[in-house]
C-alpha atoms as a PDB file:
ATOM      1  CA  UNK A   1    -156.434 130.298 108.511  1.00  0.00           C
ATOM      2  CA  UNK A   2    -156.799 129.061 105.328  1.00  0.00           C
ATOM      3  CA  UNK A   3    -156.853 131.728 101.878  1.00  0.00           C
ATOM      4  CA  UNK A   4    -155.567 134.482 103.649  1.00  0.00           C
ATOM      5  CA  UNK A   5    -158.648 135.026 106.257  1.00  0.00           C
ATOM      6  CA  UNK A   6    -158.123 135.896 109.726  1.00  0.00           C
ATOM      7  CA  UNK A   7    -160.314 134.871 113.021  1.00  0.00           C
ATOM      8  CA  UNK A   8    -161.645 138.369 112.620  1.00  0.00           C
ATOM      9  CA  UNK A   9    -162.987 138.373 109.171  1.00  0.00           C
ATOM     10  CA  UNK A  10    -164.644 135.077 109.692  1.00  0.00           C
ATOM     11  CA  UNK A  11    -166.283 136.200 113.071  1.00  0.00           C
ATOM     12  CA  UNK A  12    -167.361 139.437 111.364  1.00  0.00           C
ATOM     13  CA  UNK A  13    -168.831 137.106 108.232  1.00  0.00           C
ATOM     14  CA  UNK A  14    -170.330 135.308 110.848  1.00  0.00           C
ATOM     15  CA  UNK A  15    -171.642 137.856 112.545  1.00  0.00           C
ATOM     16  CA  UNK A  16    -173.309 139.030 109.508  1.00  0.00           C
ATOM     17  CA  UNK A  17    -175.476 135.398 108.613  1.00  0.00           C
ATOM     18  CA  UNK A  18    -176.533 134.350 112.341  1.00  0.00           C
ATOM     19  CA  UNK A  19    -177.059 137.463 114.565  1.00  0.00           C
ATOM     20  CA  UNK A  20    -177.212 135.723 117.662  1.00  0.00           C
ATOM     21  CA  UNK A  21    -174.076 133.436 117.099  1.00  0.00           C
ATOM     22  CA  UNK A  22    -171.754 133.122 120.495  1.00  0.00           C
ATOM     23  CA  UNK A  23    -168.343 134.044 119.655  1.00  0.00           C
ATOM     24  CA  UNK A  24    -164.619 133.454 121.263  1.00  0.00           C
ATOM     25  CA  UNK A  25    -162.086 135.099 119.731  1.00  0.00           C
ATOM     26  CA  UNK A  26    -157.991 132.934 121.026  1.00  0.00           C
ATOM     27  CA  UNK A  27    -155.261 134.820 120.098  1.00  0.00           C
ATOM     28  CA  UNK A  28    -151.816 135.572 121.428  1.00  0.00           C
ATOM     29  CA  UNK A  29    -152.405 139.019 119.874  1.00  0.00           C
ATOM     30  CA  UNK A  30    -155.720 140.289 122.010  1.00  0.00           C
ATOM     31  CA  UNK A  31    -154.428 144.065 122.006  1.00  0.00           C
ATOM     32  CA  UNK A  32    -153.925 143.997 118.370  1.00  0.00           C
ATOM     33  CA  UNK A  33    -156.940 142.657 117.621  1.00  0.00           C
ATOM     34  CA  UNK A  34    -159.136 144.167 120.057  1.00  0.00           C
ATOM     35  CA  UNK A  35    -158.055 147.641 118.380  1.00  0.00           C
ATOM     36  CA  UNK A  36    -158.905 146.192 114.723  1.00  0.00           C
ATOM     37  CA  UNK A  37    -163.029 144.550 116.323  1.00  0.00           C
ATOM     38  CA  UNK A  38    -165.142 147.589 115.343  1.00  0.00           C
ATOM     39  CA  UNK A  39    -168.341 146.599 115.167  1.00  0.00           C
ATOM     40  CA  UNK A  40    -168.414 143.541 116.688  1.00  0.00           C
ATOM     41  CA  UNK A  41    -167.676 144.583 120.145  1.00  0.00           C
ATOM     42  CA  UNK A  42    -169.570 142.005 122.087  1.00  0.00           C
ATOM     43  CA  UNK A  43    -166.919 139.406 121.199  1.00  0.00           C
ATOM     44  CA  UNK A  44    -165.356 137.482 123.810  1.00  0.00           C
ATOM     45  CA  UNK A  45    -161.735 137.289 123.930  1.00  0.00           C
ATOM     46  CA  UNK A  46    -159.679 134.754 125.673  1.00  0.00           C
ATOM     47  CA  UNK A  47    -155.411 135.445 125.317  1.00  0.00           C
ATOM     48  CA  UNK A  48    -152.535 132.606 124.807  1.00  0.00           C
ATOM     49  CA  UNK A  49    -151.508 130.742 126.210  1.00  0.00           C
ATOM     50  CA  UNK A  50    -154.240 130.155 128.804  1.00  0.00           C
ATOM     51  CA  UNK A  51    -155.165 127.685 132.011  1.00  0.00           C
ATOM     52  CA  UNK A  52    -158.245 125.125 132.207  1.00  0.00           C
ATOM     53  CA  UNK A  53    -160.034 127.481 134.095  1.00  0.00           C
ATOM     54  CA  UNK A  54    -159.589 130.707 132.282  1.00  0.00           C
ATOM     55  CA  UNK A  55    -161.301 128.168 129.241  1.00  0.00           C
ATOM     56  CA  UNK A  56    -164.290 127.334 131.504  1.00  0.00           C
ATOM     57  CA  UNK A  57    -165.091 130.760 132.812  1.00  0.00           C
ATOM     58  CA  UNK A  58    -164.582 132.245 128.933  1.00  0.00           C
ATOM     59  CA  UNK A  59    -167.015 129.562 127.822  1.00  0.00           C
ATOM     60  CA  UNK A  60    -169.613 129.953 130.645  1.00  0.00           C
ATOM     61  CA  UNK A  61    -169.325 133.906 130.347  1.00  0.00           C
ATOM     62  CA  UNK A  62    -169.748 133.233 126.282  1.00  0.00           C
ATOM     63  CA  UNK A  63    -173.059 131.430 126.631  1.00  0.00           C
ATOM     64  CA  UNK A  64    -174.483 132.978 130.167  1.00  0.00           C
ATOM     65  CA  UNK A  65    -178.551 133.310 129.235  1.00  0.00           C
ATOM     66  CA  UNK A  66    -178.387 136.384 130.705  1.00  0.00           C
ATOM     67  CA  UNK A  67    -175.610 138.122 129.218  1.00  0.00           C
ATOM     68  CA  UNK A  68    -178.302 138.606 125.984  1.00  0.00           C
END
């Protein structure tokens, strides 16, 4: 990411201006960063390297209506 920001700090910026924003957190790293989310624990993490379907059932879980 560019200026020394990871995917975390911009979801948690993020976060912080639109409430309700859907977020998906890719990373080859998921246990490192899952121990580093905090406050942000309704993120949705989907690990490298993944399949076509592991994509559509992260992005349909993401954005479920009912899921809040």
């Amino acid at each position: 990411m560019p200026n020394g920001i990871s995917g975390l700090d911009l979801a948690r910026y993020a976060r912080r201006r639109w409430q309700d924003l859907k977020i998906i957190l890719m990373s080859g790293y998921v246990r490192e960063t899952d121990s580093r989310t905090g406050t942000l624990s309704d993120l949705v993490f989907l690990e490298k390297p993944f399949r076509r379907a592991q994509l559509a059932e992260t992005l349909a879980s993401a954005f479920d209506d009912s899921s809040g």
